[in-house]
C-alpha atoms as a PDB file:
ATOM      1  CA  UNK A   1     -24.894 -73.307  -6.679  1.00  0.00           C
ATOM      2  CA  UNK A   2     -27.049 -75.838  -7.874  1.00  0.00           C
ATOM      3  CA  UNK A   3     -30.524 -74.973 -10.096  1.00  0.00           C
ATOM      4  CA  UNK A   4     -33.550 -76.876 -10.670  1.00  0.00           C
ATOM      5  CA  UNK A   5     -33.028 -79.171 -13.988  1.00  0.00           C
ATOM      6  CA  UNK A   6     -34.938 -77.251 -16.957  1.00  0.00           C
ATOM      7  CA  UNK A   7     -38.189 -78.678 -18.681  1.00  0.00           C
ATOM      8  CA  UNK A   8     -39.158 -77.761 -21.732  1.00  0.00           C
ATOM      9  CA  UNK A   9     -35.965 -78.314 -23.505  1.00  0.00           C
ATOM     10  CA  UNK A  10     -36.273 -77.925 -27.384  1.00  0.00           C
ATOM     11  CA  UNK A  11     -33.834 -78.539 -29.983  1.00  0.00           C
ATOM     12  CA  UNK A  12     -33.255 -75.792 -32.542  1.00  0.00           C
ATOM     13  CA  UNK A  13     -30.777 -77.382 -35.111  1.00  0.00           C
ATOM     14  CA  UNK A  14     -27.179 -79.054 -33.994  1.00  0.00           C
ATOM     15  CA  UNK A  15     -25.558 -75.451 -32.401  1.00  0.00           C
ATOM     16  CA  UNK A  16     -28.667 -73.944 -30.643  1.00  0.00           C
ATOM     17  CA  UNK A  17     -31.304 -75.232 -28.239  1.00  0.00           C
ATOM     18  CA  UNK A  18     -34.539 -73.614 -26.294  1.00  0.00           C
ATOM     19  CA  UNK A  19     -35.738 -73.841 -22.607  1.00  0.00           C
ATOM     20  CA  UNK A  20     -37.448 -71.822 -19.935  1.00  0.00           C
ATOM     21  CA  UNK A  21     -35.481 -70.761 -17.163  1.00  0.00           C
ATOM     22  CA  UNK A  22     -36.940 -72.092 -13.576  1.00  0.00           C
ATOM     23  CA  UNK A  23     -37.582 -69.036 -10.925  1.00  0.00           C
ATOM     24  CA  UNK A  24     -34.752 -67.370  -9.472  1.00  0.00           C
ATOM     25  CA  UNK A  25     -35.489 -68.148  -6.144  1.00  0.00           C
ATOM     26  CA  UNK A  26     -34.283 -67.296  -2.606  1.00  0.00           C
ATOM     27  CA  UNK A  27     -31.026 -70.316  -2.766  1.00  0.00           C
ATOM     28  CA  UNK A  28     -31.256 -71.431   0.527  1.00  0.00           C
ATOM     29  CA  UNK A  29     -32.715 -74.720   1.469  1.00  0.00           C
ATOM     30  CA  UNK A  30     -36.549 -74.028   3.604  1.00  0.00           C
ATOM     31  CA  UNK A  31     -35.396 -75.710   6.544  1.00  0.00           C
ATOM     32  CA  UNK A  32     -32.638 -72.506   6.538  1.00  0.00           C
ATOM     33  CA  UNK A  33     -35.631 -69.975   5.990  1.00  0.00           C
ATOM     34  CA  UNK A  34     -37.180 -69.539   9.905  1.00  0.00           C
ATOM     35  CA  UNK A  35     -40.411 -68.895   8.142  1.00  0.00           C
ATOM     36  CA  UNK A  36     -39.133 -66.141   5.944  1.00  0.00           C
ATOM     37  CA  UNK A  37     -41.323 -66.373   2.511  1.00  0.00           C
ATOM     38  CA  UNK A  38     -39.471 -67.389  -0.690  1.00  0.00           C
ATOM     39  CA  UNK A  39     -38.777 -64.769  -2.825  1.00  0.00           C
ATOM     40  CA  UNK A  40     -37.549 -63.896  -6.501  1.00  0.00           C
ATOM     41  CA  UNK A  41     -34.066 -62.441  -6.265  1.00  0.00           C
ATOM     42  CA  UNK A  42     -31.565 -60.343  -9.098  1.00  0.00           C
ATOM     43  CA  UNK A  43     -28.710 -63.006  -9.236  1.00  0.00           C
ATOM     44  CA  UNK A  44     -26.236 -63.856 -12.446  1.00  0.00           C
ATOM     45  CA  UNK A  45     -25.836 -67.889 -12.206  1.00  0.00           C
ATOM     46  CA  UNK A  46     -23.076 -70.295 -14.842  1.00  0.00           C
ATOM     47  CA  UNK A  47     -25.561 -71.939 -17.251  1.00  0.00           C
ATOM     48  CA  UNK A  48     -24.528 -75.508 -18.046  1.00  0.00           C
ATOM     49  CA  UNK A  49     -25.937 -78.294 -20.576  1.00  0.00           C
ATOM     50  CA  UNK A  50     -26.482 -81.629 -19.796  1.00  0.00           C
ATOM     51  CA  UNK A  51     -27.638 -83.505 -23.214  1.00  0.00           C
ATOM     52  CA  UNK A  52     -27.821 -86.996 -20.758  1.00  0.00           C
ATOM     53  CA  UNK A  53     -29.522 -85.330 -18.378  1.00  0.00           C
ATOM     54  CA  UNK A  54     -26.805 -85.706 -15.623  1.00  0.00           C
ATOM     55  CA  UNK A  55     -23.097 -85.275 -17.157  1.00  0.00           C
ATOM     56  CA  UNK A  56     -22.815 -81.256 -17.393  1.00  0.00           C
ATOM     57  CA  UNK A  57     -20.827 -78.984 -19.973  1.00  0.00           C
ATOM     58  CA  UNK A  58     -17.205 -78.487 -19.252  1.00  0.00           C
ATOM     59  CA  UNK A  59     -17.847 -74.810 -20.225  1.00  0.00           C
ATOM     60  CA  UNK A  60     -20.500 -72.493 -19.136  1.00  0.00           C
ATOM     61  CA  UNK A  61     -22.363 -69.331 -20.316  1.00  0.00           C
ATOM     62  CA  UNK A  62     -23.323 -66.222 -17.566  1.00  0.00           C
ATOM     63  CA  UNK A  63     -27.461 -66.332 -17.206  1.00  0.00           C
ATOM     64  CA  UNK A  64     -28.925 -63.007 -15.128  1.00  0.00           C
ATOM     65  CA  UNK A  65     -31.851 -62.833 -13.658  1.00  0.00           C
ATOM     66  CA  UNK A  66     -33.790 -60.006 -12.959  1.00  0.00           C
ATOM     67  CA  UNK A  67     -36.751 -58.347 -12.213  1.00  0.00           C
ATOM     68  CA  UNK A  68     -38.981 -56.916 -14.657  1.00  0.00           C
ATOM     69  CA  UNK A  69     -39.302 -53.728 -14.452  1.00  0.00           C
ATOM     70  CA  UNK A  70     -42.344 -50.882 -13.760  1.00  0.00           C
ATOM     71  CA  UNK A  71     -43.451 -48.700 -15.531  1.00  0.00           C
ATOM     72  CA  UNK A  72     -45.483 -45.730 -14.310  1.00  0.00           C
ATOM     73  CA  UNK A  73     -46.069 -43.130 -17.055  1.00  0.00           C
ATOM     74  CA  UNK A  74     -45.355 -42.128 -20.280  1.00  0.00           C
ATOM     75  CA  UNK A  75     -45.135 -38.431 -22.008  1.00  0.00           C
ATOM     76  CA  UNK A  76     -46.238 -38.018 -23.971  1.00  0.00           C
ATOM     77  CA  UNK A  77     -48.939 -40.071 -23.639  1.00  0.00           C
ATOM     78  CA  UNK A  78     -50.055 -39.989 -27.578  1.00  0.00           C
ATOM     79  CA  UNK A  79     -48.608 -39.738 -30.711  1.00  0.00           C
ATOM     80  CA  UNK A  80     -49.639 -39.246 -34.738  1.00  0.00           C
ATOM     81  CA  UNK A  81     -50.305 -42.033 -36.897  1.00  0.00           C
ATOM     82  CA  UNK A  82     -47.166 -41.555 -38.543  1.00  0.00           C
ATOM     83  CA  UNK A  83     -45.178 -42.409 -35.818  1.00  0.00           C
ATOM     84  CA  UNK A  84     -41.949 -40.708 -34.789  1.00  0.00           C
ATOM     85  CA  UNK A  85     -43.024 -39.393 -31.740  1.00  0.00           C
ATOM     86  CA  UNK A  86     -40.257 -39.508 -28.769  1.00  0.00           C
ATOM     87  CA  UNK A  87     -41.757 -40.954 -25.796  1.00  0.00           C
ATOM     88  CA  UNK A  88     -40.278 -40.565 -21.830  1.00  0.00           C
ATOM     89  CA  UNK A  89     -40.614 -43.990 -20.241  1.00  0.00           C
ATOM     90  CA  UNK A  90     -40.793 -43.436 -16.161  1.00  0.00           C
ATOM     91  CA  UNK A  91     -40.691 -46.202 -13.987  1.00  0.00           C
ATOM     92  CA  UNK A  92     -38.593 -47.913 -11.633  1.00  0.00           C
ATOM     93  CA  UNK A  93     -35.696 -51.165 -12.160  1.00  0.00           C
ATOM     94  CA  UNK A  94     -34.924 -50.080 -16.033  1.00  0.00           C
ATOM     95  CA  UNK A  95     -31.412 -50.299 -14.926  1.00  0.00           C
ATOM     96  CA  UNK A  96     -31.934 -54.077 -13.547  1.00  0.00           C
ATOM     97  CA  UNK A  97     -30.309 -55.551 -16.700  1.00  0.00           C
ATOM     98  CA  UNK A  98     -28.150 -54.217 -19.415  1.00  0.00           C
ATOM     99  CA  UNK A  99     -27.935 -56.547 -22.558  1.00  0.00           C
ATOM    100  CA  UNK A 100     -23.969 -56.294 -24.264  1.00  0.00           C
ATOM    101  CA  UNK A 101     -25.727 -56.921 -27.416  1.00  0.00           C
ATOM    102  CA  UNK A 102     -28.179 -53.890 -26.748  1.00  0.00           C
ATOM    103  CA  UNK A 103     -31.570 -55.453 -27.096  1.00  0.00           C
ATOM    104  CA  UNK A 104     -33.326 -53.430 -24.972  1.00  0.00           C
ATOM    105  CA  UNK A 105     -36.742 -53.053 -26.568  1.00  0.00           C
ATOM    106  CA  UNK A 106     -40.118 -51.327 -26.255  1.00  0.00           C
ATOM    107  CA  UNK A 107     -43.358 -52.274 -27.984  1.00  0.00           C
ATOM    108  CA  UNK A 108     -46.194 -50.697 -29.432  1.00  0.00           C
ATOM    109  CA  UNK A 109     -48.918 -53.384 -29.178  1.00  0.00           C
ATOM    110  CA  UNK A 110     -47.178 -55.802 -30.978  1.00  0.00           C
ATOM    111  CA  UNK A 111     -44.656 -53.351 -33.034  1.00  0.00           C
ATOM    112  CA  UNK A 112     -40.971 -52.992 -31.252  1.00  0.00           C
ATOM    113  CA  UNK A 113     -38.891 -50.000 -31.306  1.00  0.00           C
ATOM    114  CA  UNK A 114     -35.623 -49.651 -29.594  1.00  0.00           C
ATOM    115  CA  UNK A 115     -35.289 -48.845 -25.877  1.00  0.00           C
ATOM    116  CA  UNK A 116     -33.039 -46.581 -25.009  1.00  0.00           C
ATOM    117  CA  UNK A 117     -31.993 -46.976 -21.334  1.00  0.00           C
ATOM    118  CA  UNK A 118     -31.477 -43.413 -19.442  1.00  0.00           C
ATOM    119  CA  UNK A 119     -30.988 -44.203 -16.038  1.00  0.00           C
ATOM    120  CA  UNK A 120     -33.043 -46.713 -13.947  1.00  0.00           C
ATOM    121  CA  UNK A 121     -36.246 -44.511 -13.475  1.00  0.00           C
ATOM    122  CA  UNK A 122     -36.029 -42.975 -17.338  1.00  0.00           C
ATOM    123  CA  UNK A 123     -35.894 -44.964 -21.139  1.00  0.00           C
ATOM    124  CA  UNK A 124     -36.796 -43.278 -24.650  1.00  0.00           C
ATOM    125  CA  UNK A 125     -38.403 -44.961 -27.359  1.00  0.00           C
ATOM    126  CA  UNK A 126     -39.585 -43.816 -30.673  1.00  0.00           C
ATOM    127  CA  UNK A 127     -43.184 -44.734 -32.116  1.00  0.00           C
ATOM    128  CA  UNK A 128     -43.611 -46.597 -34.927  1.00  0.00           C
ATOM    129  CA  UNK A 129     -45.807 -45.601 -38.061  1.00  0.00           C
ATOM    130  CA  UNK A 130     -49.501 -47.205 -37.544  1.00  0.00           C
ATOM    131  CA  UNK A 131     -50.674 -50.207 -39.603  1.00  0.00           C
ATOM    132  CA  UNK A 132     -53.196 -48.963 -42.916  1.00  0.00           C
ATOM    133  CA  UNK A 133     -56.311 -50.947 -40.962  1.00  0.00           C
ATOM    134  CA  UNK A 134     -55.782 -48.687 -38.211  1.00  0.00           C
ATOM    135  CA  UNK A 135     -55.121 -45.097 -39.689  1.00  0.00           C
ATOM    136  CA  UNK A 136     -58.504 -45.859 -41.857  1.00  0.00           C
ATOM    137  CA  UNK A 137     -60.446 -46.267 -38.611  1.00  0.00           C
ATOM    138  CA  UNK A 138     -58.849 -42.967 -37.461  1.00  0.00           C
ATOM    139  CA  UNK A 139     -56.390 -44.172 -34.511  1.00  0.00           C
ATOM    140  CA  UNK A 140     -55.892 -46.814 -32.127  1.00  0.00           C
ATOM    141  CA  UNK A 141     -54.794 -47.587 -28.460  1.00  0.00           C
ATOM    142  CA  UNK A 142     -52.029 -49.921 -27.640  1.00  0.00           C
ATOM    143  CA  UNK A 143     -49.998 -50.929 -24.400  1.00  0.00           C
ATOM    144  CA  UNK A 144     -45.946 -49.754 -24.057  1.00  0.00           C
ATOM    145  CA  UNK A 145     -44.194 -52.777 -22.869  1.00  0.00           C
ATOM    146  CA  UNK A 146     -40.785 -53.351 -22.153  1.00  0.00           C
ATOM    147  CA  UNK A 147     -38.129 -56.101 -22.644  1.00  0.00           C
ATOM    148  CA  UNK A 148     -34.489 -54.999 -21.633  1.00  0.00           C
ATOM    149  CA  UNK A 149     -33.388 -58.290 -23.060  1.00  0.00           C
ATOM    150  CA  UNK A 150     -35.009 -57.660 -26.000  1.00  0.00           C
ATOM    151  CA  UNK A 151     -37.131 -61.239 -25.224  1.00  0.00           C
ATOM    152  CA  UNK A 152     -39.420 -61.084 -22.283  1.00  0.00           C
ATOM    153  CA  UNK A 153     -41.733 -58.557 -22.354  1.00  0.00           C
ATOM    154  CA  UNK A 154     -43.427 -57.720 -18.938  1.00  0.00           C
ATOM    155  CA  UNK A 155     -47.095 -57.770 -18.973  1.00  0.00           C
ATOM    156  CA  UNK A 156     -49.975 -56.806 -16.108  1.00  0.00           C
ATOM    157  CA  UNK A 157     -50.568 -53.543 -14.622  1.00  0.00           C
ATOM    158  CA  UNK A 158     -47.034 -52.470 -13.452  1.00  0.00           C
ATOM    159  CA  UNK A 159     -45.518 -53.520 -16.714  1.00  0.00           C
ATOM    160  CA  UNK A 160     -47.113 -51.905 -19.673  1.00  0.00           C
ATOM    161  CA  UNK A 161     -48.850 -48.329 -19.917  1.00  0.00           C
ATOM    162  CA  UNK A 162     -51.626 -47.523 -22.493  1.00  0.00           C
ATOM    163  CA  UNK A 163     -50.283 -45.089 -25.956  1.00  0.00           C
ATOM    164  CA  UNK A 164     -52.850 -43.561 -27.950  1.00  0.00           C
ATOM    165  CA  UNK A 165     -52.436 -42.609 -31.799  1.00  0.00           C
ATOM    166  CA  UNK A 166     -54.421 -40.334 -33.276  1.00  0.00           C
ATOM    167  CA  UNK A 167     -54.765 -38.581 -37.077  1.00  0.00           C
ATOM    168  CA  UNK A 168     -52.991 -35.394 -37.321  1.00  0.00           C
ATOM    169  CA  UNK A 169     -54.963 -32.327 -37.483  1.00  0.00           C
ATOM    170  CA  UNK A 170     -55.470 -30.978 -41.325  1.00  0.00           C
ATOM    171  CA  UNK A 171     -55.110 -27.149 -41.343  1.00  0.00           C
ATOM    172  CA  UNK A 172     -57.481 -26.227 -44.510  1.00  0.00           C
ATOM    173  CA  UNK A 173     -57.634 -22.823 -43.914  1.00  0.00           C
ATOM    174  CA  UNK A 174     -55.639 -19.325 -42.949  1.00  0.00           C
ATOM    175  CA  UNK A 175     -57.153 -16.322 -42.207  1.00  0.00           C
ATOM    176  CA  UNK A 176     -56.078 -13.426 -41.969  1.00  0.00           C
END
């Protein structure tokens, strides 16, 4: 099975390089389609380099592509400052990919945490502590998203859920 040539390509130093992977598309030619749509498909393809941009590798790596998946709700929903808190992930596809290097990942705004993978509608993920510029203005609001490559986090409605922190109530007095 033949992909499209990537763009993008970008040379990291002599043992690693950097490009974006075209769409996984429906791999059937359109004249084959009968005016079925193209769609986005879970497939695992050989990855091969071509440095002259036509003689390919003799050896080739596994590349999977899947589906990001949704996420639908969180519980809690909110945590301290301090971070810690456990949080339920519940969505659907969190099964669509599992990394042998175990990089799934969650994020808190821009702070990861790892993902742990429960089955495909359930992950756990523990909060992180909250930044000093936030705890001084009392809290903050941040979107969950999800990367179960550890890489490409999903983004847009079905993707990320909203995770409030808030400053832990002070008890200053017992009575009786």
């Amino acid at each position: 099975e033949v992909l499209p040539q990537g763009t993008g390509v970008s040379f990291r130093n002599a043992t690693h390089i950097v490009c974006p992977t075209p769409p996984s598309l429906l791999g059937r030619p359109p004249y084959l389609m009968h005016g079925e749509p193209m769609r986005l498909i879970n497939r695992t393809v050989r990855l091969r380099v071509a440095l002259n941009g036509y003689t390919g590798s003799n050896q080739s790596l596994r590349l999977q592509f899947y589906h990001h998946p949704n996420v639908t709700a969180l519980l809690p929903a909110s945590g301290p400052l301090y971070g810690g808190t456990l949080v339920a992930i519940y969505g659907e596809g969190l099964t669509a990919y599992s990394s042998p290097w175990g990089r799934a990942t969650c994020r808190f705004g821009d702070v990861p945490s790892a993902l742990t993978v429960v089955n495909d509608s359930t992950a756990l993920c523990t909060s992180p502590p909250v930044d000093a510029i936030q705890k001084a203005n009392g809290g903050a609001k941040v979107n969950i998203t999800i990367a179960l490559n550890g890489v490409d986090f999903g983004h847009g409605q079905r993707q990320e859920q909203p995770f409030e922190f808030y400053s832990p109530p002070v008890i200053q007095a017992v009575w009786p």
